[in-house]
Each structure stands twice: as C-alpha cells, then as structure tokens.
C-alpha atoms as a PDB file:
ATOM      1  CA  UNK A   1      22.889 -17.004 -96.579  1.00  0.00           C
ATOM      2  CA  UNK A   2      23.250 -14.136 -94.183  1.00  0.00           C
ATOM      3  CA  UNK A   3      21.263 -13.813 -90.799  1.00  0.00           C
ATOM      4  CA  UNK A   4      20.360 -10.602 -89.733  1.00  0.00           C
ATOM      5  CA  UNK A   5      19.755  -9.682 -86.358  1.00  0.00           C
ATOM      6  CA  UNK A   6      18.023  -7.485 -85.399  1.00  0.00           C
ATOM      7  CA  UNK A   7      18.490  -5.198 -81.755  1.00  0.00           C
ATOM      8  CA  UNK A   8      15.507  -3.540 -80.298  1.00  0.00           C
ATOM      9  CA  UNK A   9      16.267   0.077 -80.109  1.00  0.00           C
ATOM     10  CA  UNK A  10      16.360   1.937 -76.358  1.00  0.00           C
ATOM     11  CA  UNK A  11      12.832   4.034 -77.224  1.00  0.00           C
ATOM     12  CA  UNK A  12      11.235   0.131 -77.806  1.00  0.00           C
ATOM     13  CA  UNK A  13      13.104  -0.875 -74.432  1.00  0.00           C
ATOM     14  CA  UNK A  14      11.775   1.815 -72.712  1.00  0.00           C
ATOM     15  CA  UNK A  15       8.485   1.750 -74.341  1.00  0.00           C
ATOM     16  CA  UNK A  16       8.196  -2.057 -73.240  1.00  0.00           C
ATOM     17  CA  UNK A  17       8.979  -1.487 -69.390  1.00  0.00           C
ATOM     18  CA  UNK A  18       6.777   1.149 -69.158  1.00  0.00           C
ATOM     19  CA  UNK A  19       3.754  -0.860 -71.140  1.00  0.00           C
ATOM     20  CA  UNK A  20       5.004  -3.776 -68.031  1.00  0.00           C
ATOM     21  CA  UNK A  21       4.449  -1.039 -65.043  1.00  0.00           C
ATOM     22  CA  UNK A  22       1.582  -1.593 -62.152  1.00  0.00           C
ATOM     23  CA  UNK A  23      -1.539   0.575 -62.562  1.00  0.00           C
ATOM     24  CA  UNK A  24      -1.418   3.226 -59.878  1.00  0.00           C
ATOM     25  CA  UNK A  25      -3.316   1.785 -56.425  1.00  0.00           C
ATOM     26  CA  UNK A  26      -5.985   3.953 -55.343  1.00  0.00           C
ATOM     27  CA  UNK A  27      -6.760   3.751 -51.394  1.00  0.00           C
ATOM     28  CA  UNK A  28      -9.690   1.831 -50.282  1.00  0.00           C
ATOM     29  CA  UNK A  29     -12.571   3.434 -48.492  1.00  0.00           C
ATOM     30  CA  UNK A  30     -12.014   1.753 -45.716  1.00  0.00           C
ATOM     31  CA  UNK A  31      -8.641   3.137 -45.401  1.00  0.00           C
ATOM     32  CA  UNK A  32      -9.938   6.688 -45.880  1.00  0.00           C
ATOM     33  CA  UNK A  33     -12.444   6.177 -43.881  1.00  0.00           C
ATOM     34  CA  UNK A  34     -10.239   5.083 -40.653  1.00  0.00           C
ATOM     35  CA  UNK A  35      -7.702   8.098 -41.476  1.00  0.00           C
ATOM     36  CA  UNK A  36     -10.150  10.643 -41.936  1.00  0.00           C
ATOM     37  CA  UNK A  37     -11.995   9.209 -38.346  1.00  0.00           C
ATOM     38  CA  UNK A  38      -7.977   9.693 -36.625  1.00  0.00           C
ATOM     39  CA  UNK A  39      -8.045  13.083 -37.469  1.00  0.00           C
ATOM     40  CA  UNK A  40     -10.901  14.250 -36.480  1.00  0.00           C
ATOM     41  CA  UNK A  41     -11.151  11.689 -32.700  1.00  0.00           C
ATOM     42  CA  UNK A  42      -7.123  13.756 -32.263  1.00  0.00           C
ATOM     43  CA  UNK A  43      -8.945  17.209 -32.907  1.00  0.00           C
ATOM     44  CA  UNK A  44     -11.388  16.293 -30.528  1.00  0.00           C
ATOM     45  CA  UNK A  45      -9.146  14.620 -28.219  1.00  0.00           C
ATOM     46  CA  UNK A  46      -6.758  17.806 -27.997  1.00  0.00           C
ATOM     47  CA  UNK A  47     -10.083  19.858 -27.526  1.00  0.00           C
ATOM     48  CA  UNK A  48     -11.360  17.732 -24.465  1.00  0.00           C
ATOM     49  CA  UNK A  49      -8.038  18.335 -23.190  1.00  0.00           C
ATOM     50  CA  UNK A  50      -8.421  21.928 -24.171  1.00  0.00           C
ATOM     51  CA  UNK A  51     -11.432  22.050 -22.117  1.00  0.00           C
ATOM     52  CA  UNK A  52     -10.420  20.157 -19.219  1.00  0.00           C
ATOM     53  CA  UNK A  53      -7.791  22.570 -18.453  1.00  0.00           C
ATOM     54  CA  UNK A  54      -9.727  25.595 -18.704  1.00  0.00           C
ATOM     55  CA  UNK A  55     -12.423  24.297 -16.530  1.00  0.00           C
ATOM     56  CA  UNK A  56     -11.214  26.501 -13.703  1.00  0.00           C
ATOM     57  CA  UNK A  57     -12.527  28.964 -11.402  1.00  0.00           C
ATOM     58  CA  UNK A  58     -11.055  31.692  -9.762  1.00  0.00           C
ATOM     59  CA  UNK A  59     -11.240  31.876  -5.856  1.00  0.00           C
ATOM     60  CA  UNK A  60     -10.185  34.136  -2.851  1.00  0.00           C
ATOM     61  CA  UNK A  61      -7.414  32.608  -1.108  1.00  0.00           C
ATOM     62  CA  UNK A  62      -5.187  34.422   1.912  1.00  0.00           C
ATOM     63  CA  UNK A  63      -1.350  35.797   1.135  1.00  0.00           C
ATOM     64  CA  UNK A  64      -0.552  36.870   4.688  1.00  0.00           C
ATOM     65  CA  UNK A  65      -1.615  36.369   8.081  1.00  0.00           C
ATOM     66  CA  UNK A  66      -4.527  37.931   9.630  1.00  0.00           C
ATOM     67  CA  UNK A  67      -4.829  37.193  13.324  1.00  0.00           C
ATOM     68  CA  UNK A  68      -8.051  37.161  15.082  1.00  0.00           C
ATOM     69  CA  UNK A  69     -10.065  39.798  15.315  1.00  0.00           C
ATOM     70  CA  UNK A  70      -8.002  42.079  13.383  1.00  0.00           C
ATOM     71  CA  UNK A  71     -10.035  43.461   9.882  1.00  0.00           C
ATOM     72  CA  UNK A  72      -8.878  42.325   6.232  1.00  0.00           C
ATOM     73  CA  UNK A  73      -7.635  44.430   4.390  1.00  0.00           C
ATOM     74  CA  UNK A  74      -7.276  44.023   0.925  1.00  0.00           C
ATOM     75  CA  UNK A  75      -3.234  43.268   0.887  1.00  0.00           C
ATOM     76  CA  UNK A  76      -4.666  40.130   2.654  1.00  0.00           C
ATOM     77  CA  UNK A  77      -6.044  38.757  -0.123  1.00  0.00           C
ATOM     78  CA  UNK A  78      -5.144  37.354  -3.413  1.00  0.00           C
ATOM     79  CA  UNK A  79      -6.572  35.075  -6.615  1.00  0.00           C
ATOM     80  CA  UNK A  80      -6.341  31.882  -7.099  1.00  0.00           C
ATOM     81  CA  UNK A  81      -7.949  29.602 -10.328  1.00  0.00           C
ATOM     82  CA  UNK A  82      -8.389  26.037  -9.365  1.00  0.00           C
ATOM     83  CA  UNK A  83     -10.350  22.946 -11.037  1.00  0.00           C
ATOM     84  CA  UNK A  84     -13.098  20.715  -9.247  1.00  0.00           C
ATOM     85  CA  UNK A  85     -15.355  20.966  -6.724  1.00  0.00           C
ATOM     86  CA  UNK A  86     -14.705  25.515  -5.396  1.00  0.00           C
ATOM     87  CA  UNK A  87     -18.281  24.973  -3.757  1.00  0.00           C
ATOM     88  CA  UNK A  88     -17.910  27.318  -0.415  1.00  0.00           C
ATOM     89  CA  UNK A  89     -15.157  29.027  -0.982  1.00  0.00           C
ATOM     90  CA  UNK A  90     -15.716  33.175  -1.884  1.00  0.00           C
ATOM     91  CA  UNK A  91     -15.763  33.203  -5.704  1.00  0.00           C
ATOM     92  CA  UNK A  92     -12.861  36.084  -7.035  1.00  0.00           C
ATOM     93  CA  UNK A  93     -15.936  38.837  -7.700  1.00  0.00           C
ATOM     94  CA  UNK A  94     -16.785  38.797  -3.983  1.00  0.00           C
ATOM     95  CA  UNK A  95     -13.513  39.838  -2.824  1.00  0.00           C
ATOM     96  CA  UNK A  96     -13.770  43.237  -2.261  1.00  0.00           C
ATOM     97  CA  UNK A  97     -16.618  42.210  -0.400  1.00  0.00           C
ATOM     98  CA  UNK A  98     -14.120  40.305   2.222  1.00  0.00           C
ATOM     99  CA  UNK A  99     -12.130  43.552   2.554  1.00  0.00           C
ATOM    100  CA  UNK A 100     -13.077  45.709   5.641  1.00  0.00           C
ATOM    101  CA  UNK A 101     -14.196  42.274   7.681  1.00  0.00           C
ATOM    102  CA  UNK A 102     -13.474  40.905  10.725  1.00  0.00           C
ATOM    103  CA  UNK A 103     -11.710  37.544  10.814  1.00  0.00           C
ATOM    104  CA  UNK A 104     -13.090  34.952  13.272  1.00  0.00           C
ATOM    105  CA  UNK A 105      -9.556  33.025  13.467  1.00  0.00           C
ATOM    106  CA  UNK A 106      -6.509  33.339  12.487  1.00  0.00           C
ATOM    107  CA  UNK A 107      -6.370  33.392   8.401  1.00  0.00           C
ATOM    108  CA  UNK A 108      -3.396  31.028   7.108  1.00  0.00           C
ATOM    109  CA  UNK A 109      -1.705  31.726   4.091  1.00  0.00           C
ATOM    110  CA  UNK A 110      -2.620  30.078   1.517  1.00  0.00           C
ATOM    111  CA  UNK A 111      -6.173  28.597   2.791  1.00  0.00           C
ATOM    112  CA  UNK A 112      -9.111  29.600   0.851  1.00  0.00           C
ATOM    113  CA  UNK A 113     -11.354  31.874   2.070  1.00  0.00           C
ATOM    114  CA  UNK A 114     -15.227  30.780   3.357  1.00  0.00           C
ATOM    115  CA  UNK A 115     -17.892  33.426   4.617  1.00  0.00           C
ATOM    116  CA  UNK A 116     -17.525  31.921   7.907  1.00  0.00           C
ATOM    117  CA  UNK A 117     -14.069  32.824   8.712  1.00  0.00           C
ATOM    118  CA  UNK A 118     -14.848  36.293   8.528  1.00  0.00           C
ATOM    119  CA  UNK A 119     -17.313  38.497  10.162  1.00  0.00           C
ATOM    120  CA  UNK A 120     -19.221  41.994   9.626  1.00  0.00           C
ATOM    121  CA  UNK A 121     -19.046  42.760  13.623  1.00  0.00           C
ATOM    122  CA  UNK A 122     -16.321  45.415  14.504  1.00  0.00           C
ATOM    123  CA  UNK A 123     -12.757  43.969  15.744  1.00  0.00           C
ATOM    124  CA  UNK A 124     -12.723  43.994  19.626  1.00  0.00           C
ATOM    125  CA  UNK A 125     -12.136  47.284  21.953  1.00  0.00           C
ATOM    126  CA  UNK A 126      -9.407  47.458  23.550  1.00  0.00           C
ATOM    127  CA  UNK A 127     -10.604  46.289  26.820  1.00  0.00           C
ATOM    128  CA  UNK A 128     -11.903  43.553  24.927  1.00  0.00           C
ATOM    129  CA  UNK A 129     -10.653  39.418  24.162  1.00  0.00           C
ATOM    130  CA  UNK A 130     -12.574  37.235  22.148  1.00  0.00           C
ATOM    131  CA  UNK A 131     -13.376  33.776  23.377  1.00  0.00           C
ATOM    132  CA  UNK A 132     -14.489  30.819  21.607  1.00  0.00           C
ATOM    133  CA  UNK A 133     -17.449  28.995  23.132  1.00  0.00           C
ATOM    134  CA  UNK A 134     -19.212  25.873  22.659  1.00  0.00           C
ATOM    135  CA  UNK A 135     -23.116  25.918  22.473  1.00  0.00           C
ATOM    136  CA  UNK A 136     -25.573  23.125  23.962  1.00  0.00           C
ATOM    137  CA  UNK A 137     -28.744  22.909  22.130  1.00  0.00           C
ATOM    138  CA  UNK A 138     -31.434  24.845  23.565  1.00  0.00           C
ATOM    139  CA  UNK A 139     -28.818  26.911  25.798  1.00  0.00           C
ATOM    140  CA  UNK A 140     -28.847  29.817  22.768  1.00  0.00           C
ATOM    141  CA  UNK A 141     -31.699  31.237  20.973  1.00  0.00           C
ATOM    142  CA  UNK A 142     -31.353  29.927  17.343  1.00  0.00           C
ATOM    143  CA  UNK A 143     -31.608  33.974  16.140  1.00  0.00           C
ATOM    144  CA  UNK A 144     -28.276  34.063  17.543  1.00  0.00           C
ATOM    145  CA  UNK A 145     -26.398  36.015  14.810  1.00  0.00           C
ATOM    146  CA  UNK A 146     -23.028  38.521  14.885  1.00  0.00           C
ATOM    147  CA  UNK A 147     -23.473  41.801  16.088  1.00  0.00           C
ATOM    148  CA  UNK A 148     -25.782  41.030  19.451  1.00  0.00           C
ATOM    149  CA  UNK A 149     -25.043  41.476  22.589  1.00  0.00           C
ATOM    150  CA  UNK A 150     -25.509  38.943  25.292  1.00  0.00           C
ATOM    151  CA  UNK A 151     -25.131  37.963  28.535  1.00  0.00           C
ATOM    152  CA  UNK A 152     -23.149  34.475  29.312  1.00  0.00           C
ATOM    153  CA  UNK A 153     -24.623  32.377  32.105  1.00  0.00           C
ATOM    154  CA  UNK A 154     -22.627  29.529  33.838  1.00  0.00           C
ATOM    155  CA  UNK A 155     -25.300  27.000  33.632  1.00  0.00           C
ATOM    156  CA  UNK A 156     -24.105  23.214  33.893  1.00  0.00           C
ATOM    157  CA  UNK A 157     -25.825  20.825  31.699  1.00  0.00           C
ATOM    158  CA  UNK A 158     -26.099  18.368  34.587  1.00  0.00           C
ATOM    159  CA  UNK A 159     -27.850  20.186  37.532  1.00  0.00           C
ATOM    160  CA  UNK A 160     -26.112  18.213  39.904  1.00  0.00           C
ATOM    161  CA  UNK A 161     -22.984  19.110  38.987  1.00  0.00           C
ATOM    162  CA  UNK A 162     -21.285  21.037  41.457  1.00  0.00           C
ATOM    163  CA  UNK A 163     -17.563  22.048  39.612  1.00  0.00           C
ATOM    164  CA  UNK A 164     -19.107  24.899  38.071  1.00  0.00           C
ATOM    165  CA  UNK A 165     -21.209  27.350  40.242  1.00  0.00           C
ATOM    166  CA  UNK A 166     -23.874  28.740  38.636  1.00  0.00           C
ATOM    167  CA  UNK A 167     -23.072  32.609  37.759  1.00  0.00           C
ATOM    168  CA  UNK A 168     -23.172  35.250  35.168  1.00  0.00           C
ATOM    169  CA  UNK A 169     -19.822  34.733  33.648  1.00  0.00           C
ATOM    170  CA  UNK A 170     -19.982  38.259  31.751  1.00  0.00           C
ATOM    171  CA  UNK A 171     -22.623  40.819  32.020  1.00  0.00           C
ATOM    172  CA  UNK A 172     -22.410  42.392  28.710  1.00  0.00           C
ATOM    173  CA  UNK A 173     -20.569  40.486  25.376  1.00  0.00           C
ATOM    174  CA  UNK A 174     -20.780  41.077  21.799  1.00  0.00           C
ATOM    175  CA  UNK A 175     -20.906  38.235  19.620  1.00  0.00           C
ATOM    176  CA  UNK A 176     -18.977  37.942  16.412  1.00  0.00           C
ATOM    177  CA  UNK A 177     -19.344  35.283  14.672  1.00  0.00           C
ATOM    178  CA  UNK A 178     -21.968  31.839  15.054  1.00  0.00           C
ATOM    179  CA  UNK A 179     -20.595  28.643  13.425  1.00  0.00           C
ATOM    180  CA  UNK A 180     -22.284  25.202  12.899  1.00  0.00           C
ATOM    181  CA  UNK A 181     -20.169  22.249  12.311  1.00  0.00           C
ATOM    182  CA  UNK A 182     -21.724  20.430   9.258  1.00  0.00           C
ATOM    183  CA  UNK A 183     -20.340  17.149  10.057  1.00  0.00           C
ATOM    184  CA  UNK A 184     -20.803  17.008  14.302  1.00  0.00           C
ATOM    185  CA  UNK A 185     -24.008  19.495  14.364  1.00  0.00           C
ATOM    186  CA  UNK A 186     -22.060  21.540  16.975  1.00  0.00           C
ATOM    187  CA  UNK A 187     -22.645  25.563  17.751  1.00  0.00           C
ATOM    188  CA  UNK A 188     -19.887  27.135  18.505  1.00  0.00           C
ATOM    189  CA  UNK A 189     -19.647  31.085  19.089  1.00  0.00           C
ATOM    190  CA  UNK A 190     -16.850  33.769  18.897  1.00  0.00           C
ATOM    191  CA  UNK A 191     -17.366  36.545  21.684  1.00  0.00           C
ATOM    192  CA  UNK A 192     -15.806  39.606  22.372  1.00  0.00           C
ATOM    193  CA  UNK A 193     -15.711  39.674  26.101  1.00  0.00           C
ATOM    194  CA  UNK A 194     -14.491  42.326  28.842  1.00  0.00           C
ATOM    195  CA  UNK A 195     -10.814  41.121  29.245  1.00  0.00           C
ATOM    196  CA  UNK A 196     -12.106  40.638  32.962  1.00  0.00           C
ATOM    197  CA  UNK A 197     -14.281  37.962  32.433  1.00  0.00           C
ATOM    198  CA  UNK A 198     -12.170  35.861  29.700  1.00  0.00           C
ATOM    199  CA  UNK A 199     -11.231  33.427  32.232  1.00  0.00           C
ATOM    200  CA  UNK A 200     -14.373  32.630  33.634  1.00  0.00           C
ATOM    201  CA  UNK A 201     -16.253  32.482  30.222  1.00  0.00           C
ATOM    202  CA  UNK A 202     -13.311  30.062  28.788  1.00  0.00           C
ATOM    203  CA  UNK A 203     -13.666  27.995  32.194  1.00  0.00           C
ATOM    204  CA  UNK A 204     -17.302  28.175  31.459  1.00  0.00           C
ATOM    205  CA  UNK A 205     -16.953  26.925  27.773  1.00  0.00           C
ATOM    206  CA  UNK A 206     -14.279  24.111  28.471  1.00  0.00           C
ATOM    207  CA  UNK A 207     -16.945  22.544  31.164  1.00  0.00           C
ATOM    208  CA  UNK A 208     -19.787  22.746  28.516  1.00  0.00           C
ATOM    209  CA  UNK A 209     -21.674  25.647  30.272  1.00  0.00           C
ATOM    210  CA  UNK A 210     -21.866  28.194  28.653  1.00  0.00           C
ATOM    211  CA  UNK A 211     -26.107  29.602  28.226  1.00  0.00           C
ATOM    212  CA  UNK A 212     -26.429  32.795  26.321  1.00  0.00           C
ATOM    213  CA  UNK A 213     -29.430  35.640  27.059  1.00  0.00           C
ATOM    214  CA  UNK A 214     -29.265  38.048  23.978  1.00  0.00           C
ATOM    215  CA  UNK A 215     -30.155  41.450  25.080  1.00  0.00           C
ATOM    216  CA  UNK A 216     -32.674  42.983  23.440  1.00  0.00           C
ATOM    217  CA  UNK A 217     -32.188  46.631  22.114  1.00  0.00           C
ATOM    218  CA  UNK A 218     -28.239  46.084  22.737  1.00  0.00           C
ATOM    219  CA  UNK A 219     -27.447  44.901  18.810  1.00  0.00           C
ATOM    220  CA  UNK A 220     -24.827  46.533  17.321  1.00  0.00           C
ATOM    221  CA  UNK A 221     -25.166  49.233  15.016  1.00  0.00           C
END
C-alpha cells in the first residue's frame, strides 16, 4: 500500500498566516482625545508666550548728557520698548514734545525720561545759576508753578533762631521747575537766581529757610 503525502503549497502557507494576522487596532477616544487636547494647550502655550513678549511699550529714555539748565534737543533723546509697569515715564509719541525743554537736573544716559525732569521755563541768562531749594509748608503759595518770578526771603522756621538773619536772599528769581516728593511729601524748587545771590539762597536752603513771595505781574512770558 502506498502513502501519499501530501505538502501544502506556498499560496496555502501564505494564505494561512495571513488568515492568523491581528485585526488592525484602532486608537481609543481617550487617546485622541488627550493628543488632540496637547496640541491645541502647545498652540496656546506658544501664543501666551507670543503675547507675553509683545506686551511692550515704547518709552523716551536719554542717549547723552544734558546738564542742567541747558534745553533738549532732540539728539538727546532716543526709544526704548520695555515690559511692566512704564506708568510715569513720557510714552514714545510725546517725545517731540520733550524737545526744546529745559532740564531741571542733569539727564543720565540711559534713565527714562518723567515730565518732571524737564521744564517749559527758558534755560538761565547768563548772569544767572540755578539753585535747588527746599520748601516748608506754608512758606510758598501752593500756585507756585515754573515760569514766576519771586522773591526769596531768609525766614527761619524757628524764630529764635539766630544763625540765619532774617533778609531778602534775592530780590528778583525765576522759578523753573516745582517738585513734590511722593514718598516724603517734600517741595522742593529749582531757581534761576542772579549769580550774586547763589550763595546766600543755597545758605538759605541748607538751613531750611528759604520763604518765597511770587511777584505778581512778573510771570514769564
């Protein structure tokens, strides 16, 4: 008797393995779900950043040194963008309106430029110095504002004080700029003085005695 055997051809092979193959695995919901919430929290992520860097604004800042009393001109100035709090400083459209002013102090390069550091009264004559002077309450009248003229009295704050005489200290000064100190309350004033009386109005100021009489009719024009 004769056994046959039979071999399973290489179509039936291949026909068998692929009848054994795994289904194709669809992703869960859950999984498309979380990828499709990636993509869009990194688009928004990049777009906060985004954001965050263009929250800018552009201010006035000083490129070169301006001493006091001398005007700006517009060389003096430059642009700066910067992030946070700019509150106070001269936003970048107001520049132009900076040029032609008087600065109070010397401008730094590189500090950022507040109304107060400048002023609209004229830089001094020649025969003038400016002096800075502190202000008592009450010994100014609160109208006090750049342009007026004044006269600067020696007057002590404690009448019995006898190191300062009391005395006009200068007959005629222009004032050109009024400051407040936000944090101590204190007035202080910037006055163009005859070069004669500088002394005695700085001796004046340094002893806390300084009184000023505006002069009514005497603003400058």
């Amino acid at each position: 008797m004769t056994t046959t055997q039979t071999h399973p051809s290489a179509a039936s092979v291949i026909r068998g393995e692929s009848a054994l193959r795994l289904p194709a695995r669809r992703p869960r919901r859950s999984q498309t779900l979380l990828a499709a919430a990636l993509v869009i929290g990194g688009a928004g992520l990049s777009a906060g950043w985004v954001a965050r860097a263009d929250d800018t604004r552009a201010v006035v800042s000083v490129s070169r040194r301006v001493p006091a009393g001398q005007r700006v001109v517009a060389a003096d100035l430059t642009v700066l963008h910067l992030g946070g709090d700019t509150a106070g400083f001269v936003p970048a459209d107001r520049a132009d309106s900076m040029v032609g002013r008087t600065a109070v102090g010397d401008l730094v390069p590189g500090s950022l430029l507040t109304t107060n550091m400048v002023s609209d009264a004229s830089v001094p004559e020649d025969v003038e110095t400016l002096v800075g002077v502190a202000l008592r309450p009450g010994a100014f009248p609160t109208e006090l504002v750049a342009g007026m003229r004044v006269r600067v009295l020696v007057t002590p704050a404690d009448e019995r004080s006898t190191t300062v005489p009391h005395l006009v200290a200068s007959e005629r000064a222009r004032v050109v700029s009024v400051v407040t100190d936000q944090q101590s309350g204190a007035t202080v004033a910037t006055l163009a003085v005859p070069s004669d009386d500088a002394d005695a109005v700085a001796r004046a100021s340094a002893a806390n005695a300084v009184s000023l009489v505006v002069l009514i009719g005497e603003a400058e024009s």
